[in-house]
C-alpha atoms as a PDB file:
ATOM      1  CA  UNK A   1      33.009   7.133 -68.826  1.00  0.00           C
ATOM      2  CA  UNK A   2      36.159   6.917 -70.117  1.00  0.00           C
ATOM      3  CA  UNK A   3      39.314   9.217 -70.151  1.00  0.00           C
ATOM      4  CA  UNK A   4      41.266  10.000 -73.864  1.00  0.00           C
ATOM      5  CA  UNK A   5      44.476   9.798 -73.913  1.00  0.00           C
ATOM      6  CA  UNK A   6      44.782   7.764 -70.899  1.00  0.00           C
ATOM      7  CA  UNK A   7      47.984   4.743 -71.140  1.00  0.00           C
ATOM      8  CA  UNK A   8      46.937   1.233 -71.160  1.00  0.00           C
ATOM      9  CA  UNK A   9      46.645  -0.168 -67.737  1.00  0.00           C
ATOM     10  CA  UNK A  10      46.815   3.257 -66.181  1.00  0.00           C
ATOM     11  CA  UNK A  11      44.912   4.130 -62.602  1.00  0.00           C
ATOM     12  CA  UNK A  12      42.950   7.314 -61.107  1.00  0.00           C
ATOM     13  CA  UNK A  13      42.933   7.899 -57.695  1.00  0.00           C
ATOM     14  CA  UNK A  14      39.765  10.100 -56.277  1.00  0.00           C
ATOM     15  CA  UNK A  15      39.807  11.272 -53.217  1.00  0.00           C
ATOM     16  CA  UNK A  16      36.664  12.622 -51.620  1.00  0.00           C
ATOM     17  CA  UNK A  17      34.891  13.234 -47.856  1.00  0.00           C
ATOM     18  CA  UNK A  18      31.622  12.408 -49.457  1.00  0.00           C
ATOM     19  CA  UNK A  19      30.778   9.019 -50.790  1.00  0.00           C
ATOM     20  CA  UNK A  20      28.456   9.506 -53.256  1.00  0.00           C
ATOM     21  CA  UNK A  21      31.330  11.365 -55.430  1.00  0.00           C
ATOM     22  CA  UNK A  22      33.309   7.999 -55.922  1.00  0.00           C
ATOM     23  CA  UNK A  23      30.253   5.886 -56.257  1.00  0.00           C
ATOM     24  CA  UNK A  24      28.955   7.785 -58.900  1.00  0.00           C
ATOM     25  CA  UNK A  25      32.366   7.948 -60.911  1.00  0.00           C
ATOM     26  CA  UNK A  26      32.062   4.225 -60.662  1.00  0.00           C
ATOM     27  CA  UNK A  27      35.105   3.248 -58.415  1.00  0.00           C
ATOM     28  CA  UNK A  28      36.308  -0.327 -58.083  1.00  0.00           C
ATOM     29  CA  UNK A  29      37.452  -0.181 -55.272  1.00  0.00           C
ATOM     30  CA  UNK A  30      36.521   2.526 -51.814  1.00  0.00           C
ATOM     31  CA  UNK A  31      38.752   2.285 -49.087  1.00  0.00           C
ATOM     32  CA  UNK A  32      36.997   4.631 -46.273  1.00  0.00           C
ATOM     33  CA  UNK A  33      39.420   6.078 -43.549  1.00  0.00           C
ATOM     34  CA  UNK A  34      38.460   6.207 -39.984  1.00  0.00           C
ATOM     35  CA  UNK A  35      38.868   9.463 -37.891  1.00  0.00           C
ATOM     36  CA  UNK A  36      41.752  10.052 -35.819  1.00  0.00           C
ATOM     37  CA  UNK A  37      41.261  10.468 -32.309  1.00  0.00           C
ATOM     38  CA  UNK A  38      42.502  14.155 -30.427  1.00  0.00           C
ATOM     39  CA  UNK A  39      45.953  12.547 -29.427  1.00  0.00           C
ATOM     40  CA  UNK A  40      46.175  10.597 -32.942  1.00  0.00           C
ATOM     41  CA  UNK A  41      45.570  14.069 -34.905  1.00  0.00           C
ATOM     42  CA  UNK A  42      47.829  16.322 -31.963  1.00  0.00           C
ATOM     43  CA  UNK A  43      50.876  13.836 -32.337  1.00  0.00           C
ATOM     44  CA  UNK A  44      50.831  14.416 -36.162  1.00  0.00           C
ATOM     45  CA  UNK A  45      50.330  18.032 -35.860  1.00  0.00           C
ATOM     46  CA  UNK A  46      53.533  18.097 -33.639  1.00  0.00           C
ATOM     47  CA  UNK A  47      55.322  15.891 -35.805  1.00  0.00           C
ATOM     48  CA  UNK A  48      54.860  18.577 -38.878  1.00  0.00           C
ATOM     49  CA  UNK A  49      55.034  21.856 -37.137  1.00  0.00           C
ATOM     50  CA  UNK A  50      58.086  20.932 -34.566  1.00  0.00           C
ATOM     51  CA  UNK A  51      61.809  20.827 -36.163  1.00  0.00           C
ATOM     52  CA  UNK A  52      64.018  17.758 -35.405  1.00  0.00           C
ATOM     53  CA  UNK A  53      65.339  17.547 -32.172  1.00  0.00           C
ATOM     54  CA  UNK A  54      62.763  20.341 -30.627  1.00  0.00           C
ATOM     55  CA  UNK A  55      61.290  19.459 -27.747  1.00  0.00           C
ATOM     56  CA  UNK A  56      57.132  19.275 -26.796  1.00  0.00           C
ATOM     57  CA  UNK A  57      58.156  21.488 -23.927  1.00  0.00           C
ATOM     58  CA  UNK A  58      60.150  24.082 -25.870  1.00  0.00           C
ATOM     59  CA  UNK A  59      59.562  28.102 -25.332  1.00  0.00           C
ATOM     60  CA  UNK A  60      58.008  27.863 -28.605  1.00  0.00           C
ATOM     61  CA  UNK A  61      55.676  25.250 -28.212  1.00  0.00           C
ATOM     62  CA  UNK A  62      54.002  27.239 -25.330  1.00  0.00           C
ATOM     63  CA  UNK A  63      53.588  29.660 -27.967  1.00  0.00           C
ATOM     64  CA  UNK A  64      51.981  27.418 -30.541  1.00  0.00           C
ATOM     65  CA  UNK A  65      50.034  25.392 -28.384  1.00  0.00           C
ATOM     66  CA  UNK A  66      46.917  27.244 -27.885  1.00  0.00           C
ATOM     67  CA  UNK A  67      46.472  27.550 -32.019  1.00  0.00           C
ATOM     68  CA  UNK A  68      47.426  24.267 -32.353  1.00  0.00           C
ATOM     69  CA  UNK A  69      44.825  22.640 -30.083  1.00  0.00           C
ATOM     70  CA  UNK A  70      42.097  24.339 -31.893  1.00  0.00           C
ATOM     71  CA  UNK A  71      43.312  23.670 -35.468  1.00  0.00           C
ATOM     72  CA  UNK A  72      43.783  19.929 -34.125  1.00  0.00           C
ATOM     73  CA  UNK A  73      39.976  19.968 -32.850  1.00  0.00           C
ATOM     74  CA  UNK A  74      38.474  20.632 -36.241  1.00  0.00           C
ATOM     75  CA  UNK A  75      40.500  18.012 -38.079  1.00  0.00           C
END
């Protein structure tokens, strides 16, 4: 297919879980991610939800970490 009004020389990025979504828009190129292990995903959670400077072992974290844990485990 092709898109109208597109520039010259311009790119679309597709993002997808499923496969078949970019292979049938007729991608160039797939680059597949691999999963992030428990500690991979919990280290970026932490790095998002904690402020600068707050400590893992914070009052607050105590707080969050329950919630957290879960949210991490579906990712």
């Amino acid at each position: 297919g092709n898109i109208d009004g597109g520039a010259m020389g311009s790119k679309i990025l597709i993002i997808s879980r499923k496969k078949y979504v970019s292979e049938g828009m007729g991608a160039f190129y797939m680059h597949e991610l691999q999963e992030f292990s428990f500690h991979q995903s919990w280290y970026l959670f932490l790095k998002e939800v904690l402020r600068e400077g707050q400590a893992e072992e914070d009052s607050v974290m105590h707080k969050i970490k329950f919630v957290g844990e879960g949210i991490v485990k579906k990712c």
